[in-house]
C-alpha atoms as a PDB file:
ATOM      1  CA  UNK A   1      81.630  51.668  91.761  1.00  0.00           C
ATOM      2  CA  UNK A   2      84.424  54.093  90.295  1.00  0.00           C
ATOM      3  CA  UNK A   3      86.964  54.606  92.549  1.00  0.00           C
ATOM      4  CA  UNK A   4      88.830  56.830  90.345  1.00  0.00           C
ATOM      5  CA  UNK A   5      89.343  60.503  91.448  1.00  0.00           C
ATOM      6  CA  UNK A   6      88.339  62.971  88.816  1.00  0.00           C
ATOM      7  CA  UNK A   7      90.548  65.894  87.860  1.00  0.00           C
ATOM      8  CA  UNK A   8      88.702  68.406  89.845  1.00  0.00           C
ATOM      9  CA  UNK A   9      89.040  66.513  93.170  1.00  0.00           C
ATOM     10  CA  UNK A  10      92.276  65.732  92.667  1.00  0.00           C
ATOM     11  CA  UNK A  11      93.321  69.359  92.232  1.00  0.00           C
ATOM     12  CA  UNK A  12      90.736  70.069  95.334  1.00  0.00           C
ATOM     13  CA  UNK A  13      88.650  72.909  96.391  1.00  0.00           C
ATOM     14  CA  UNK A  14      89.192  76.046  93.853  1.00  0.00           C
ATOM     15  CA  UNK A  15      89.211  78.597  96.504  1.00  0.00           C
ATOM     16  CA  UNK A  16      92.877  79.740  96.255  1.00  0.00           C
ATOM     17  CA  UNK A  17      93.947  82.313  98.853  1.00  0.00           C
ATOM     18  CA  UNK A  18      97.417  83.799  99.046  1.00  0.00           C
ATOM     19  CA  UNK A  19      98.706  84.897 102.809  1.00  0.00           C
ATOM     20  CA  UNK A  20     101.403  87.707 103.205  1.00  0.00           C
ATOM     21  CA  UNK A  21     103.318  88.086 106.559  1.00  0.00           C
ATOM     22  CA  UNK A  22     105.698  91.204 106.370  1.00  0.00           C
ATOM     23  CA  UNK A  23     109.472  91.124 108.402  1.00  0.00           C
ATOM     24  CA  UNK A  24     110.753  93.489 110.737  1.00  0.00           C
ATOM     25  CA  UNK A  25     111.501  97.093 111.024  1.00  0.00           C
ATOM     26  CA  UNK A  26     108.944 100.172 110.544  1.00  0.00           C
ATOM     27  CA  UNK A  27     106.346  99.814 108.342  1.00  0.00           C
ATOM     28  CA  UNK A  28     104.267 102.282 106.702  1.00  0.00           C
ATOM     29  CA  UNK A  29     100.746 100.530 107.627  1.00  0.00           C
ATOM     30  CA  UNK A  30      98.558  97.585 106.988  1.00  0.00           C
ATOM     31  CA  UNK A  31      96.732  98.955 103.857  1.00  0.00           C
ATOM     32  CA  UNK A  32      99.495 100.546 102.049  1.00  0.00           C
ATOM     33  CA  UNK A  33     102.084  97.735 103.048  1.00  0.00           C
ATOM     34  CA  UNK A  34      99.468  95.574 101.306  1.00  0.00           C
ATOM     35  CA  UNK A  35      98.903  97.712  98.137  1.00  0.00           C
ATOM     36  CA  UNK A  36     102.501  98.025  96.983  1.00  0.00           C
ATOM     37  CA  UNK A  37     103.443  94.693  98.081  1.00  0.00           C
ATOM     38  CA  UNK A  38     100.386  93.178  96.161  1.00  0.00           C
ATOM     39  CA  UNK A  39     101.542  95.476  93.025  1.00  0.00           C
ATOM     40  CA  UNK A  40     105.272  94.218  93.003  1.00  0.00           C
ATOM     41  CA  UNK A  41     103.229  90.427  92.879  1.00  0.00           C
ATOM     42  CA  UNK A  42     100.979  91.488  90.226  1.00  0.00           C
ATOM     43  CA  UNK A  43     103.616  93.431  88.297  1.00  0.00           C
ATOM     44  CA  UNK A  44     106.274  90.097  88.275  1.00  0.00           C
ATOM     45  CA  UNK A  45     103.223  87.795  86.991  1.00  0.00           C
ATOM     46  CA  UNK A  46     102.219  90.382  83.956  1.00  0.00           C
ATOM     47  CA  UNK A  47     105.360  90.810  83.098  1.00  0.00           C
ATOM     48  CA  UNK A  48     106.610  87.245  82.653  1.00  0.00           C
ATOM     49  CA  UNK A  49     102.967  85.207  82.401  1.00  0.00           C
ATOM     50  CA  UNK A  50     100.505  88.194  81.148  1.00  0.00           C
ATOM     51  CA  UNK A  51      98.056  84.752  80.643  1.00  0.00           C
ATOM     52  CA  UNK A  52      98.360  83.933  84.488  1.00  0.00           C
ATOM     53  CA  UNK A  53      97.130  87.411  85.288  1.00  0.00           C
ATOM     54  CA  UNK A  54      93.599  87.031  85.774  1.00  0.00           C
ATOM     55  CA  UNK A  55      94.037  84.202  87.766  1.00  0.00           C
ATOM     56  CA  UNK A  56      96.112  86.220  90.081  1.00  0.00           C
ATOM     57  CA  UNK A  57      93.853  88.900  90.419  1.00  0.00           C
ATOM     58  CA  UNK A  58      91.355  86.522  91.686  1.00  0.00           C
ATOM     59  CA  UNK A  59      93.217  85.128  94.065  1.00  0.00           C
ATOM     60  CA  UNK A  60      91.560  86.222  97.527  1.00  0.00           C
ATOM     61  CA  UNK A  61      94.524  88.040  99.907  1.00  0.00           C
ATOM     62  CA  UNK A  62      95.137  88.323 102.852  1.00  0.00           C
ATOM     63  CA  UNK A  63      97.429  89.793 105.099  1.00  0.00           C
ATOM     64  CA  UNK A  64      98.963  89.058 108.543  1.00  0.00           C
ATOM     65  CA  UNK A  65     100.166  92.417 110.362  1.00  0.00           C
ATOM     66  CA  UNK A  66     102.022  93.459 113.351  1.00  0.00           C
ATOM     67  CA  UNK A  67     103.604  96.539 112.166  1.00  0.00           C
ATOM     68  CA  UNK A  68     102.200  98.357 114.787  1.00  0.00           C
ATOM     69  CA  UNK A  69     103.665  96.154 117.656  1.00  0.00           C
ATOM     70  CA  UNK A  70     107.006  96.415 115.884  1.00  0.00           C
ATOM     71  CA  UNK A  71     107.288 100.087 115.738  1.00  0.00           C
ATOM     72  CA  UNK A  72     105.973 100.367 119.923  1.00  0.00           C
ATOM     73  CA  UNK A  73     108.912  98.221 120.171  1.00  0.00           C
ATOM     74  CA  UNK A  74     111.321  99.697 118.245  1.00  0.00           C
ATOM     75  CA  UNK A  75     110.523 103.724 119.249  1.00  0.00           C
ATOM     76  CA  UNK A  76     110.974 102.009 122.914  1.00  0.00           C
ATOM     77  CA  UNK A  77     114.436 101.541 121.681  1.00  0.00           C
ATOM     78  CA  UNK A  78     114.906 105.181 120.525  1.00  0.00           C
ATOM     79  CA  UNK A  79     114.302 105.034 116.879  1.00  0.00           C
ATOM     80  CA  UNK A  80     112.691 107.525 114.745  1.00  0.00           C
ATOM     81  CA  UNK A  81     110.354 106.823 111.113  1.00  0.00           C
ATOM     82  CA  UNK A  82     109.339 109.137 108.280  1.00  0.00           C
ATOM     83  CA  UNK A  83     106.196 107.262 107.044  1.00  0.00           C
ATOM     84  CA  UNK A  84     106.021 109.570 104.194  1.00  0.00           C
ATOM     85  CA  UNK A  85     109.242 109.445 103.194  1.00  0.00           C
ATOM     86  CA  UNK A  86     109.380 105.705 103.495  1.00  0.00           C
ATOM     87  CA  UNK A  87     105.930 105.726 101.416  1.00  0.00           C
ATOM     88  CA  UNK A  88     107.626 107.634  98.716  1.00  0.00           C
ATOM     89  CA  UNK A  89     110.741 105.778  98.344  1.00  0.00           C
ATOM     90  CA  UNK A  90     109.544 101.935  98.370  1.00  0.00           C
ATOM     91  CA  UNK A  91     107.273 103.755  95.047  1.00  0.00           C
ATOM     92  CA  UNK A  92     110.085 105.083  93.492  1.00  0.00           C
ATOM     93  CA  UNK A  93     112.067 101.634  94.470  1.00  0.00           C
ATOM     94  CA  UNK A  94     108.591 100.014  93.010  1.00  0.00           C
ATOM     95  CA  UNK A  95     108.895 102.087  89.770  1.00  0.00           C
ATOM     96  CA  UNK A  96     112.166 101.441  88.820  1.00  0.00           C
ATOM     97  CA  UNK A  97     111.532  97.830  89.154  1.00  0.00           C
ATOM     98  CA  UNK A  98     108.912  97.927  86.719  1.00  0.00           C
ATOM     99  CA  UNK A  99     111.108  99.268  84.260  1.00  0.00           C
ATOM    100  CA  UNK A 100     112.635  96.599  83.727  1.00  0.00           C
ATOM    101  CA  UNK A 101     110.875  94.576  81.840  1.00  0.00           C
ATOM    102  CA  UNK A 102     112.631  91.822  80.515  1.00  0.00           C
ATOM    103  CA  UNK A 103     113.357  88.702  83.198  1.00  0.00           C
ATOM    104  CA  UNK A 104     116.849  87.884  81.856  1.00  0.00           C
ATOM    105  CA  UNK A 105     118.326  91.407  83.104  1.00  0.00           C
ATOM    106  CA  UNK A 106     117.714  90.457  86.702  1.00  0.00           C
ATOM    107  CA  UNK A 107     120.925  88.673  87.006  1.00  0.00           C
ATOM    108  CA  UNK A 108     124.471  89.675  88.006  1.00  0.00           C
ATOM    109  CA  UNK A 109     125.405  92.525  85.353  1.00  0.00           C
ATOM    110  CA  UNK A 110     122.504  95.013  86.288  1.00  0.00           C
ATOM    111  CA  UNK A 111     123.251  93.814  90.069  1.00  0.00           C
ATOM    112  CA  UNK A 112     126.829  94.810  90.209  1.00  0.00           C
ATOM    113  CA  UNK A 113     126.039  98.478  88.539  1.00  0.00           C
ATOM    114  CA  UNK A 114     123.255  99.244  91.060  1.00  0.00           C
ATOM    115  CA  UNK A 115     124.955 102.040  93.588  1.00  0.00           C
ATOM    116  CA  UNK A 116     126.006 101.375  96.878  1.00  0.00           C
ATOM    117  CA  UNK A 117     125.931  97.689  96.107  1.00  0.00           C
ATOM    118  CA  UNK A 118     128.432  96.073  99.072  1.00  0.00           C
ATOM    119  CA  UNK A 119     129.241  92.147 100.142  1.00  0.00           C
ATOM    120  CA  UNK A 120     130.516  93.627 103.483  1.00  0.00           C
ATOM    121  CA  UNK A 121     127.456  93.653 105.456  1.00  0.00           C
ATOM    122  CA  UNK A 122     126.870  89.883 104.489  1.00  0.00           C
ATOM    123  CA  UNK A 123     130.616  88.810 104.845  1.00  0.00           C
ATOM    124  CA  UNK A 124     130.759  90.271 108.664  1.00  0.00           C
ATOM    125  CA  UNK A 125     127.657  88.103 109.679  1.00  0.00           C
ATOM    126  CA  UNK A 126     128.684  85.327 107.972  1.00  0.00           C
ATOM    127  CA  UNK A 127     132.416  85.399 109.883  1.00  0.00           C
ATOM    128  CA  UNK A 128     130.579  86.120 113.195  1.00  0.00           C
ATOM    129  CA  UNK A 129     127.542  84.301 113.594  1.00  0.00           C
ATOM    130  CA  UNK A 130     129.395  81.078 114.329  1.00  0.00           C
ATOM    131  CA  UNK A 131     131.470  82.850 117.009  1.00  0.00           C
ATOM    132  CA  UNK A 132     128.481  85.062 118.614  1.00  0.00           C
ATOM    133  CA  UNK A 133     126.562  81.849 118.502  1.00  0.00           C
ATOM    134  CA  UNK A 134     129.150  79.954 120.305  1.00  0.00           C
ATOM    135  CA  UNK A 135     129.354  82.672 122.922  1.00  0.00           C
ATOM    136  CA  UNK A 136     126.042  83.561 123.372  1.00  0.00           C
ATOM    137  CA  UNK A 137     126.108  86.863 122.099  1.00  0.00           C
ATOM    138  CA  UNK A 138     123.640  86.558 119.683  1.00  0.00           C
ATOM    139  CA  UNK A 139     120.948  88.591 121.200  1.00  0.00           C
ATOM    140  CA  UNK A 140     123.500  91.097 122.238  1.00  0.00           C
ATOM    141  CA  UNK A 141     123.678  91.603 118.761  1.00  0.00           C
ATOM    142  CA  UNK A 142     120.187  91.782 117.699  1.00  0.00           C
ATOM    143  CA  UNK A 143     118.921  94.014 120.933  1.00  0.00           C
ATOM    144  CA  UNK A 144     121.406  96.535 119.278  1.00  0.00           C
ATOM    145  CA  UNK A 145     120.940  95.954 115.284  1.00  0.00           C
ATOM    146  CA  UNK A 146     116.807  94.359 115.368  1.00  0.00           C
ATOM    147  CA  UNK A 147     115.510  95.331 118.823  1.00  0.00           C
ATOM    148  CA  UNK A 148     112.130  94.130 117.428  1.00  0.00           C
ATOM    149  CA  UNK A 149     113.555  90.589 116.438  1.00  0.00           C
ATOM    150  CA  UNK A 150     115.101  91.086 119.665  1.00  0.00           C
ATOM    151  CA  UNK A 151     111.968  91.003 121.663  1.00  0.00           C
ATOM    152  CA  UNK A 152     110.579  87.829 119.611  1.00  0.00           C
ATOM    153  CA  UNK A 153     113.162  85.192 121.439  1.00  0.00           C
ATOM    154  CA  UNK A 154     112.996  87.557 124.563  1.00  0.00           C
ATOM    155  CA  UNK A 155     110.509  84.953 127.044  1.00  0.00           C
ATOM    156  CA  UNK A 156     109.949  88.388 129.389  1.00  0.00           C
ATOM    157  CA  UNK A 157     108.130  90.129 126.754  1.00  0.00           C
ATOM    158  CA  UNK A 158     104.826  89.554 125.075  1.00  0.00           C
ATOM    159  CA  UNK A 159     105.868  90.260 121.572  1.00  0.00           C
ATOM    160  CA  UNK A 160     106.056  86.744 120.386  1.00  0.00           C
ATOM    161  CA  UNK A 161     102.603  85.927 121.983  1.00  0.00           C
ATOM    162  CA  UNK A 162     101.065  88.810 120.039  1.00  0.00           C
ATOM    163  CA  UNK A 163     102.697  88.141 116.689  1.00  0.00           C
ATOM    164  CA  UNK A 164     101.796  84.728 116.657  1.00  0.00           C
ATOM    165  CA  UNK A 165      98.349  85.576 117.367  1.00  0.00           C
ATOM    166  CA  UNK A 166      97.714  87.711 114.226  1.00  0.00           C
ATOM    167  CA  UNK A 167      99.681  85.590 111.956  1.00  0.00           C
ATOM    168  CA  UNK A 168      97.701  82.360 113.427  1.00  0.00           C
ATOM    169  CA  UNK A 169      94.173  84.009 113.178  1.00  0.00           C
ATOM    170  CA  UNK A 170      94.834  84.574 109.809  1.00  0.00           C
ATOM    171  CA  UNK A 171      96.162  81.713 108.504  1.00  0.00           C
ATOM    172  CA  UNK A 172      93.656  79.342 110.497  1.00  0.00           C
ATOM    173  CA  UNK A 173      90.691  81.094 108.912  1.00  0.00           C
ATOM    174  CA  UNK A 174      91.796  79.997 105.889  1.00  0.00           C
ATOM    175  CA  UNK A 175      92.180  76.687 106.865  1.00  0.00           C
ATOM    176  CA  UNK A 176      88.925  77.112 108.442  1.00  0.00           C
ATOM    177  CA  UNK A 177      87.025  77.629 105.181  1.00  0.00           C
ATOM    178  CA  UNK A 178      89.209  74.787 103.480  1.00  0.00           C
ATOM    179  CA  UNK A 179      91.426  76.971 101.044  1.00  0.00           C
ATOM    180  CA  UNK A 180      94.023  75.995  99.247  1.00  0.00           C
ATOM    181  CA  UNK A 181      96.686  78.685 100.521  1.00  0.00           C
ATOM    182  CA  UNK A 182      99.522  79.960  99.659  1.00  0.00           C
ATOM    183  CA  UNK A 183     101.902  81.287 102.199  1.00  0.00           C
ATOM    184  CA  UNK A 184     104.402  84.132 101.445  1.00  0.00           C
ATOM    185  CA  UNK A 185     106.802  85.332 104.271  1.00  0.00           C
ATOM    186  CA  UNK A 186     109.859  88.003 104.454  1.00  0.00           C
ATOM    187  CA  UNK A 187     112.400  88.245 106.806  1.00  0.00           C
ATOM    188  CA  UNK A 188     112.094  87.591 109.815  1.00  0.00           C
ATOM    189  CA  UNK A 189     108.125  87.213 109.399  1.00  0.00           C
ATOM    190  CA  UNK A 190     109.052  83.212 108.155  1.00  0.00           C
ATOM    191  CA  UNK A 191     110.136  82.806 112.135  1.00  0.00           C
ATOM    192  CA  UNK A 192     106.870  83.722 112.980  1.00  0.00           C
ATOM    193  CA  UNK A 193     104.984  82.060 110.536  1.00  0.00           C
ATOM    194  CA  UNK A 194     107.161  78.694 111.097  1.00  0.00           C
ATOM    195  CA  UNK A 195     106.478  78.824 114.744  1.00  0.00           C
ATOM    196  CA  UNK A 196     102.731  79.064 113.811  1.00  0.00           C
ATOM    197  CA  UNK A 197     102.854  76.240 111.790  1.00  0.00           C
ATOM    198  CA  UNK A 198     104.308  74.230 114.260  1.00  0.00           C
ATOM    199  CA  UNK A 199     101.935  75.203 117.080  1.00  0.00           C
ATOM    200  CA  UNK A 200      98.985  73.937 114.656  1.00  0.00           C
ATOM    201  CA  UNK A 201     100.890  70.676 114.049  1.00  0.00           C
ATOM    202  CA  UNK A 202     101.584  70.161 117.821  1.00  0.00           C
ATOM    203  CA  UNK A 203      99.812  71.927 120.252  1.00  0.00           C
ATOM    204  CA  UNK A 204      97.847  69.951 122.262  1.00  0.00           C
ATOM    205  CA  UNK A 205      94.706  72.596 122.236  1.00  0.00           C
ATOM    206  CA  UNK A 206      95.467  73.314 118.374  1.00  0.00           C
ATOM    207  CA  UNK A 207      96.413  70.332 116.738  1.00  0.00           C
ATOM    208  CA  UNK A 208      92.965  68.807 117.420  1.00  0.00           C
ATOM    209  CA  UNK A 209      91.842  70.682 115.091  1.00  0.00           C
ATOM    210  CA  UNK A 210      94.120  72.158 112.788  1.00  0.00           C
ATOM    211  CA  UNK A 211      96.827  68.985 112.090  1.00  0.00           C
ATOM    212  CA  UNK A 212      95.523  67.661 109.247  1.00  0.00           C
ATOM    213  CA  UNK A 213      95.358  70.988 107.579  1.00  0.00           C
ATOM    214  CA  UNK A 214      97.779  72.150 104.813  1.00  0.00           C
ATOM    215  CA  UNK A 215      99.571  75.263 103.127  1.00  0.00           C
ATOM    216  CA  UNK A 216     100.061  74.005  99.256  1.00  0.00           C
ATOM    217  CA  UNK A 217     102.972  76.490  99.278  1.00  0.00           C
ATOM    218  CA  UNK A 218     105.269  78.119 101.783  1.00  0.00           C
ATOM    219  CA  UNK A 219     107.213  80.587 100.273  1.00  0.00           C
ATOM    220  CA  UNK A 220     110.297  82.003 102.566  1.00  0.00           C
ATOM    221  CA  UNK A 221     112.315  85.451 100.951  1.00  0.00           C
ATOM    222  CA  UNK A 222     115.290  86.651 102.510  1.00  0.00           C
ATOM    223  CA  UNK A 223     114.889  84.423 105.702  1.00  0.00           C
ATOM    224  CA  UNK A 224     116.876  83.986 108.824  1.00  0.00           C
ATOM    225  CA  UNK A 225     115.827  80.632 109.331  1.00  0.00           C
ATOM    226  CA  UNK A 226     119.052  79.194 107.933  1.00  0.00           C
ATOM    227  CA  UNK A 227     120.672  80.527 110.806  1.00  0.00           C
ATOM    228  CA  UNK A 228     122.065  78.047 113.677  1.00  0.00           C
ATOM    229  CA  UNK A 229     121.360  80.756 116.627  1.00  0.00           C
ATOM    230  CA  UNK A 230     117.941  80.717 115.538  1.00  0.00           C
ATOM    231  CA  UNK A 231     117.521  77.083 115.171  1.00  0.00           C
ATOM    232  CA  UNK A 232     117.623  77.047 118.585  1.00  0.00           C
ATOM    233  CA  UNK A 233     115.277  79.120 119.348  1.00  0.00           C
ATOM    234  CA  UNK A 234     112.218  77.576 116.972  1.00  0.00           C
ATOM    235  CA  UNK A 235     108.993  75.773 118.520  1.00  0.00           C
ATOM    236  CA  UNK A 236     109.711  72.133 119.087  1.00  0.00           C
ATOM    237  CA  UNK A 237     113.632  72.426 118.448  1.00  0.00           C
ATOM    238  CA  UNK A 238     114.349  70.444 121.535  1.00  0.00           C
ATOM    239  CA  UNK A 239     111.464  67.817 120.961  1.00  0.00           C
ATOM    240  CA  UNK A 240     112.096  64.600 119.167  1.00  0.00           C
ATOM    241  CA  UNK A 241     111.969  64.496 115.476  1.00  0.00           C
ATOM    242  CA  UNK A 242     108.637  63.452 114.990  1.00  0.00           C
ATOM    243  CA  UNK A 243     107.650  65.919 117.233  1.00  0.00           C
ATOM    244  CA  UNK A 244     110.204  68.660 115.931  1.00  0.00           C
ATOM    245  CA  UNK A 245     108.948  70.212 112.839  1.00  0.00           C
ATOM    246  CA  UNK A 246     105.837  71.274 111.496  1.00  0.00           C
ATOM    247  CA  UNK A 247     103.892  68.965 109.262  1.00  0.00           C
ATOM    248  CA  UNK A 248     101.351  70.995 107.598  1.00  0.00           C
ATOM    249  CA  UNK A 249     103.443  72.277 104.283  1.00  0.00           C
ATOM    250  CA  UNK A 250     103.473  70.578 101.073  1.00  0.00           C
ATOM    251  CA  UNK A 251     106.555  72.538  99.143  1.00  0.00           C
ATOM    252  CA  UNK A 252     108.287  74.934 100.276  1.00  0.00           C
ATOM    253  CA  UNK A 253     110.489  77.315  98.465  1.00  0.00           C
ATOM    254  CA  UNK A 254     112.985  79.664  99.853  1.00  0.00           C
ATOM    255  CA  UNK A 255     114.759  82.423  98.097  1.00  0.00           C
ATOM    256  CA  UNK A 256     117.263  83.831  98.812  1.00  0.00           C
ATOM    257  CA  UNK A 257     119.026  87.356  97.756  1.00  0.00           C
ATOM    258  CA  UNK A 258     123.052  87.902  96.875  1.00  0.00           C
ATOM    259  CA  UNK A 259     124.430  89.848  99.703  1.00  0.00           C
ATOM    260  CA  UNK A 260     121.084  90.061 101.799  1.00  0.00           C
ATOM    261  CA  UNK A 261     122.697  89.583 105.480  1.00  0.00           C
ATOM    262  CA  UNK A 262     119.662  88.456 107.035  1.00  0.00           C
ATOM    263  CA  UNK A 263     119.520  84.957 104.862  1.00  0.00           C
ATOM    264  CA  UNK A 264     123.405  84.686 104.636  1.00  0.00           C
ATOM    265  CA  UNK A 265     122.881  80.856 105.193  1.00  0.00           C
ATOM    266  CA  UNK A 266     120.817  81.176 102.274  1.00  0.00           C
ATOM    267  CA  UNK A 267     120.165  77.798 102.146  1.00  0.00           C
ATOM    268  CA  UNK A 268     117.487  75.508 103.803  1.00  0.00           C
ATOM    269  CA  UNK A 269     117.258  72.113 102.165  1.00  0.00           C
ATOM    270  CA  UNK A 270     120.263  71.025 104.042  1.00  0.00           C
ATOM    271  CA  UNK A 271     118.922  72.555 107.634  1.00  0.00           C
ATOM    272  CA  UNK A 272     115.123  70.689 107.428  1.00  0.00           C
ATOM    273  CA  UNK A 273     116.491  67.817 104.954  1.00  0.00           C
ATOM    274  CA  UNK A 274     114.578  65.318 108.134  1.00  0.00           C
ATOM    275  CA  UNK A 275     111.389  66.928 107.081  1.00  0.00           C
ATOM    276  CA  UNK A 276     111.892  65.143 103.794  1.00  0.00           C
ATOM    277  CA  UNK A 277     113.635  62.385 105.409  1.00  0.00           C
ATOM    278  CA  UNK A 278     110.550  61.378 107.914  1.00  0.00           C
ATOM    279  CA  UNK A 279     108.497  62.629 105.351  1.00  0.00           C
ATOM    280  CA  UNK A 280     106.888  65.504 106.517  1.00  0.00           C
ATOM    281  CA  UNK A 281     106.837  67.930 103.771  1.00  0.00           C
ATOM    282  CA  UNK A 282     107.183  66.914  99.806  1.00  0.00           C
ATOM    283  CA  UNK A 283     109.669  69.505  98.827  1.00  0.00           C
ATOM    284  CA  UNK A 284     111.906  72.206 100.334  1.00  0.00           C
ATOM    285  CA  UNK A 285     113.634  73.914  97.456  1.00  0.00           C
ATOM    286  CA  UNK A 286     116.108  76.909  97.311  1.00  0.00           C
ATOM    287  CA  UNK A 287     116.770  79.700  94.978  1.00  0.00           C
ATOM    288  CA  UNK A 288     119.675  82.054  94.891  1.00  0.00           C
ATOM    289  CA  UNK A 289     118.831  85.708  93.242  1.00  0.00           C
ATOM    290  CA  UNK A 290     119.631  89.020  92.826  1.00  0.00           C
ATOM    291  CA  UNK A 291     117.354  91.730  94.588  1.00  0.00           C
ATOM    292  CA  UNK A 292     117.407  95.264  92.265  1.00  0.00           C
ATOM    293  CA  UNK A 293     115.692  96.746  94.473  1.00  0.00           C
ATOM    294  CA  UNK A 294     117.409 100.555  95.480  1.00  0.00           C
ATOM    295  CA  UNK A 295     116.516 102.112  98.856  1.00  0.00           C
ATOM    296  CA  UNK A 296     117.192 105.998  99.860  1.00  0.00           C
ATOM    297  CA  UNK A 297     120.082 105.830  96.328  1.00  0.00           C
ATOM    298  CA  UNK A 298     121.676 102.510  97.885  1.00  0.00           C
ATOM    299  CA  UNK A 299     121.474  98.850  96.510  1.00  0.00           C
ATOM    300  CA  UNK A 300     119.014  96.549  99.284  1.00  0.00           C
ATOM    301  CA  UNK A 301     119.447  93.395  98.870  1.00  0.00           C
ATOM    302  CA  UNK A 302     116.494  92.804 101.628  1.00  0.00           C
ATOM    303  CA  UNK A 303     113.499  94.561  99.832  1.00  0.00           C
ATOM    304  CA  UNK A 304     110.522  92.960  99.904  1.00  0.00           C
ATOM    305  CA  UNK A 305     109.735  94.778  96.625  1.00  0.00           C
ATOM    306  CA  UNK A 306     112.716  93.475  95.190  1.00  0.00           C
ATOM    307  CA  UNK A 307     111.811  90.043  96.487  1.00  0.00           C
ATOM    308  CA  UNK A 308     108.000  90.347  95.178  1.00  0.00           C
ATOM    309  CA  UNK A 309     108.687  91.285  91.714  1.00  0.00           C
ATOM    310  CA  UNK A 310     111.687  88.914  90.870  1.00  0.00           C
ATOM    311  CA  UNK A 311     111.135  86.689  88.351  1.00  0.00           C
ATOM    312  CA  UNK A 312     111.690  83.538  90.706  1.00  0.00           C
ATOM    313  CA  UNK A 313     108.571  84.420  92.359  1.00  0.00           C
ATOM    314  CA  UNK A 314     106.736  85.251  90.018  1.00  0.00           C
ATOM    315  CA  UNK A 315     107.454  81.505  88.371  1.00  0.00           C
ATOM    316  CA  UNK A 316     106.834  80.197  91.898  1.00  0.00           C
ATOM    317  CA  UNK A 317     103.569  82.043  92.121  1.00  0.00           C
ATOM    318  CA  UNK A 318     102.378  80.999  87.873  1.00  0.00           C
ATOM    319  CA  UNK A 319     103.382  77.691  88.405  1.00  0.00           C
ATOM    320  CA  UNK A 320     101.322  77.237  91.797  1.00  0.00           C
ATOM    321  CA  UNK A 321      98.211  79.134  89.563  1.00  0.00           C
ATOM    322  CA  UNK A 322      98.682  76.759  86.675  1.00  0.00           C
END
């Protein structure tokens, strides 16, 4: 008898499926969210591996959305959305990136001519997080700047319950089927998504059957999860280590943006090296870019456009394809 595992099994099923979770803020609904997200993907792989594309456009997507349980939240707090004007500027924002068609330019040169383009915004968090941590003030902070993010780490509300929902229904019908899945998350949507991952590691009415499940690929872009305050607020950060992180990701690569305040502790290696340590993931790698993307004639260093179309991605994404 051959004991010997063929090619085939070894790469496993060939149902690939690619999961987006959006961040915070307004959003200008599920299906166009999903359209011009999908085309900053597509338009990254084509332009730097044109022979990956067909294998992109077969991947099946899917989408995990709570847009509309931000925005409750956030007109709550008394602020106002042009959908139509927010529509027509993440196009133009998507059209200029497309310009630019050669990978190499998306480095520091074109960066620093973009208009509008500041440090500031990054340096200030990066002074006062340690302090406002420290104190306490942290949410202080947030209710005022990211009233939804807020209401994620705020126990009286319902907004985490919900969000976790839709994110987990999503990804466990994937795992449901057996896919092999790809996980991409902006902002403040890789809190979610790592608190869902957790829950299906350790949950006592989830882990049953959903712990020996895997996500080939978590991709984090622009994410807070570097940050200490917010450590402390994750599933399972006050559990033991075996017990503290989830253990359902294979690699997992974070990028992260010059200048983009929400990741300004860009880096996550060093935060979850005991993942790698107790061996819980394979890989946790991270990448430091520069976003192009312009927003209302200012540089934004926390597009998801100019996250989806950068050439790190789209590596990440032919790579994970090949």
């Amino acid at each position: 008898m051959n004991d010997l595992l063929t090619t085939e099994e070894l790469a496993g099923p060939s149902n690939r499926s690619l999961l987006l979770v959006h961040g915070r803020d307004f959003k200008p609904g599920r299906e166009t969210y999903l359209d011009l997200s999908m085309a900053a993907l597509r338009a990254g792989i084509e332009r730097d591996y044109p022979g990956q594309i067909d294998g992109f456009d077969v991947l099946q997507k899917h989408f995990a959305w709570y847009g509309d349980l931000s925005a409750e939240i956030l007109e709550r707090a008394g602020k106002t959305y042009d959908r139509d004007l927010d529509i027509g500027d993440r196009r133009n924002a998507l059209n200029a990136l497309r310009e630019i068609t050669v990978r190499k330019r998306f480095g520091v040169r074109l960066y620093d001519s973009l208009p509008g383009k500041s440090a500031v915004p990054e340096f200030l968090v990066d002074v006062s997080a340690p302090v406002l941590g420290g104190f306490g003030l942290t949410m202080t902070v947030l209710r005022s700047m990211a009233p939804d993010f807020a209401a994620y780490f705020d126990k009286k509300r319902n907004y985490a319950v919900q969000t976790r929902s839709r994110v987990r229904a999503e990804l466990c019908e994937l795992m449901d089927r057996g896919d092999r899945i790809m996980l991409i998350t902006h902002g403040t949507g890789s809190v979610i998504a790592y608190d869902v991952l957790w829950e299906l590691s350790h949950d006592e009415d989830l882990k049953e059957k959903y712990g020996g499940s895997k996500v080939e690929m978590w991709v984090t872009l622009g994410s807070p999860l570097g940050d200490h305050s917010i450590h402390k607020r994750l599933s399972g950060a006050k559990e033991q280590v075996e017990s503290r992180f989830p253990t359902n990701v294979i690699s997992w690569h974070n990028v992260s943006a010059e200048d983009d305040y929400t990741c300004h502790d860009n880096t996550l290696a060093d935060d979850f090296k005991k993942m790698l340590r107790h061996r819980l993931v394979s890989a946790v790698k991270d990448y430091q870019v520069f976003n192009l993307a312009v927003r209302y004639g200012r540089s934004n260093p926390h597009s998801s456009i100019g996250y989806y179309i950068h050439p790190r991605v789209s590596k990440i994404i032919a790579d994970w394809l090949a």
